[in-house]
Protein backbone atom coordinates (compact mmCIF):
# COMPACT_ATOMS: atom_id res chain seq x y z
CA UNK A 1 -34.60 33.67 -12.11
CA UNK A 2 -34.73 36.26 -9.57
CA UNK A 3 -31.34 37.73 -7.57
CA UNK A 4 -33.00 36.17 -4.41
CA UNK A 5 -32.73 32.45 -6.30
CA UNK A 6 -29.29 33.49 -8.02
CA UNK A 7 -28.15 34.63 -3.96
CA UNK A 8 -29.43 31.20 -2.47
CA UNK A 9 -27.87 28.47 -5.11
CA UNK A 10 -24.62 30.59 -4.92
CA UNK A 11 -25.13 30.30 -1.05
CA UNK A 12 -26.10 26.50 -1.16
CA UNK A 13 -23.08 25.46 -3.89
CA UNK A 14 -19.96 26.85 -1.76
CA UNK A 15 -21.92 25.39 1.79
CA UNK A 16 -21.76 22.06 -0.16
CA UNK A 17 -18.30 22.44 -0.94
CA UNK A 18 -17.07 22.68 3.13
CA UNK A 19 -18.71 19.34 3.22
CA UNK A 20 -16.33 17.62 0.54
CA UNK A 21 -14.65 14.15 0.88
CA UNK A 22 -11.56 16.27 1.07
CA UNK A 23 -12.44 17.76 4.17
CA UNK A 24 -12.84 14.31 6.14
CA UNK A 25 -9.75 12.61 4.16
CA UNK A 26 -7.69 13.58 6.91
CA UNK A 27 -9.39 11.09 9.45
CA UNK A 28 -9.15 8.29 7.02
CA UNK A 29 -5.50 8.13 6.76
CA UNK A 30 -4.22 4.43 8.21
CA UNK A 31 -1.47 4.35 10.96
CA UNK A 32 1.67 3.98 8.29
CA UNK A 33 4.00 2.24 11.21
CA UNK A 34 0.95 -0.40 12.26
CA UNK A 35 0.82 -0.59 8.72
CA UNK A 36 4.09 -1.07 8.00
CA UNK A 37 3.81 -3.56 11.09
CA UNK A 38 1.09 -6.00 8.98
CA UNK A 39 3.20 -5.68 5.65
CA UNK A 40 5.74 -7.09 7.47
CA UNK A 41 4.11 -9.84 8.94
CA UNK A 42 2.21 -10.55 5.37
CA UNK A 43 5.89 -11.21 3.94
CA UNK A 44 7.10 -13.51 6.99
CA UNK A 45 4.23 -15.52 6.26
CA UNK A 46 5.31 -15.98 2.63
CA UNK A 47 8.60 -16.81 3.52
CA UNK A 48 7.43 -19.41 6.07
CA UNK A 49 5.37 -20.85 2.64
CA UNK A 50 8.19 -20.79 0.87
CA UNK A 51 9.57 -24.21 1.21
CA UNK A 52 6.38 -25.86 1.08
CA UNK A 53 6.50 -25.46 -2.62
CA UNK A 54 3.24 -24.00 -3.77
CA UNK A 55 3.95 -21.98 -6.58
CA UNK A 56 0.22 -20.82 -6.54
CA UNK A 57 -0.25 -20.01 -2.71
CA UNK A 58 2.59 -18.41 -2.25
CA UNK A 59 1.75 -16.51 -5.17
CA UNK A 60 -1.08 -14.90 -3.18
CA UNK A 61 0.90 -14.24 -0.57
CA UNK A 62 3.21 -12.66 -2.25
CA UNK A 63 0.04 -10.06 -4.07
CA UNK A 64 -1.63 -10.06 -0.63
CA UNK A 65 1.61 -8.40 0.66
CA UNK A 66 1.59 -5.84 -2.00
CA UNK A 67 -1.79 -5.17 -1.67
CA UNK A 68 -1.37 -4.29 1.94
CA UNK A 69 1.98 -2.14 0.82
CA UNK A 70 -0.49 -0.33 -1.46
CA UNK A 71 -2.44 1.20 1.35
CA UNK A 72 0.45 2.83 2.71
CA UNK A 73 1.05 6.72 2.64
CA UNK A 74 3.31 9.20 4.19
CA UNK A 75 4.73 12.05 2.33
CA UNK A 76 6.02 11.95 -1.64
CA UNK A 77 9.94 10.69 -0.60
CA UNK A 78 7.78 7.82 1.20
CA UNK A 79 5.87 7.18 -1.82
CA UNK A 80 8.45 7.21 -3.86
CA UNK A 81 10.85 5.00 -1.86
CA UNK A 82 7.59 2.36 -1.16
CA UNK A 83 7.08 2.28 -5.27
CA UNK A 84 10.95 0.58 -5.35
CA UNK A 85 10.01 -1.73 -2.48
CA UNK A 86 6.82 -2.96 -4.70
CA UNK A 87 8.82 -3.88 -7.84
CA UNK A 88 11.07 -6.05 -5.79
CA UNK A 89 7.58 -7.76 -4.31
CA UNK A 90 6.69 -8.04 -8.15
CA UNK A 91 9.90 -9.62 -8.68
CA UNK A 92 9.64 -11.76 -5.80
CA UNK A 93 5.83 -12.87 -7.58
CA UNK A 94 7.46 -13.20 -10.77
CA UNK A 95 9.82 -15.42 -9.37
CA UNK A 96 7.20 -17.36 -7.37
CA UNK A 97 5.01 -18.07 -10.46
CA UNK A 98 8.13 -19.60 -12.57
CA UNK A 99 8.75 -21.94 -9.28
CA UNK A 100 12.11 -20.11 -8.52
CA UNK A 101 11.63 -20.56 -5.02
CA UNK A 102 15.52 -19.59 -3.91
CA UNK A 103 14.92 -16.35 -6.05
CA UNK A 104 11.31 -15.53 -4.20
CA UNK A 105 13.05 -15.92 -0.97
CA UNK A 106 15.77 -13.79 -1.68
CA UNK A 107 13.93 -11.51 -3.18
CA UNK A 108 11.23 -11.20 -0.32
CA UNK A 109 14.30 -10.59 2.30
CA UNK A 110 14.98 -7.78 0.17
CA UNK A 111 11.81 -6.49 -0.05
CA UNK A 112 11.34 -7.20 4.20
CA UNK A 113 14.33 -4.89 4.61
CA UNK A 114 13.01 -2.06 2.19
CA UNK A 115 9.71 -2.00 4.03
CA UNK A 116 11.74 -1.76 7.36
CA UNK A 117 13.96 1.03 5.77
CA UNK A 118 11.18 2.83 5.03
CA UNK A 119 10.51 3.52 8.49
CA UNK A 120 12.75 6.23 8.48
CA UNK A 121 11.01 8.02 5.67
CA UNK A 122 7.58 8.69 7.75
């Protein structure tokens, strides 16, 4: 291989590397208070399911909620504070699946307040 060949993949590798997914990551990052916004609405609408009984849709509910929380991203105190907010969603599941619905409700108040607490984290 010549130094001209050598010169030109050297050239070529580090050009390729300005045009990295990290570069454009920036743009992809979601509005965290509209965000924040449609995680709250996704637990009012489990709550309104909750005295309809349905152990199994308001199950999803429940997991499309978290879902939605997943997707959120600030800074590491956010994250952090967000992960605490998810295990009372998971509780609020649990609780769903065993047909506790008193303990989902409760449970998914708590977890609407974290969510709005977190607010002041962004």
């Amino acid at each position: 291989m010549s130094l001209k060949k050598v010169f030109i993949a050297f050239a070529l590798f580090f050009a390729m590397l300005g045009f990295s997914g990290a570069t454009f990551a920036t743009e992809a990052k979601v509005n965290v208070s509209d965000s924040l916004k449609e995680v709250d609405a996704k637990i009012q609408i489990a709550l309104e399911a909750v005295p309809a009984g349905n152990a199994e849709q308001l199950t999803t509910l429940i997991a499309d909620a978290s879902e939605k929380a997943k997707e959120l991203d600030a800074n590491y105190k956010f994250d952090f504070e967000r992960t605490k907010v998810q295990k009372i969603l998971r509780k609020a599941r649990d609780a769903a699946r065993k047909s506790d619905f008193p303990g989902a409700a409760q449970e998914l108040k708590a977890a609407r307040e974290g969510f709005a607490n977190l607010k002041s984290f962004i």
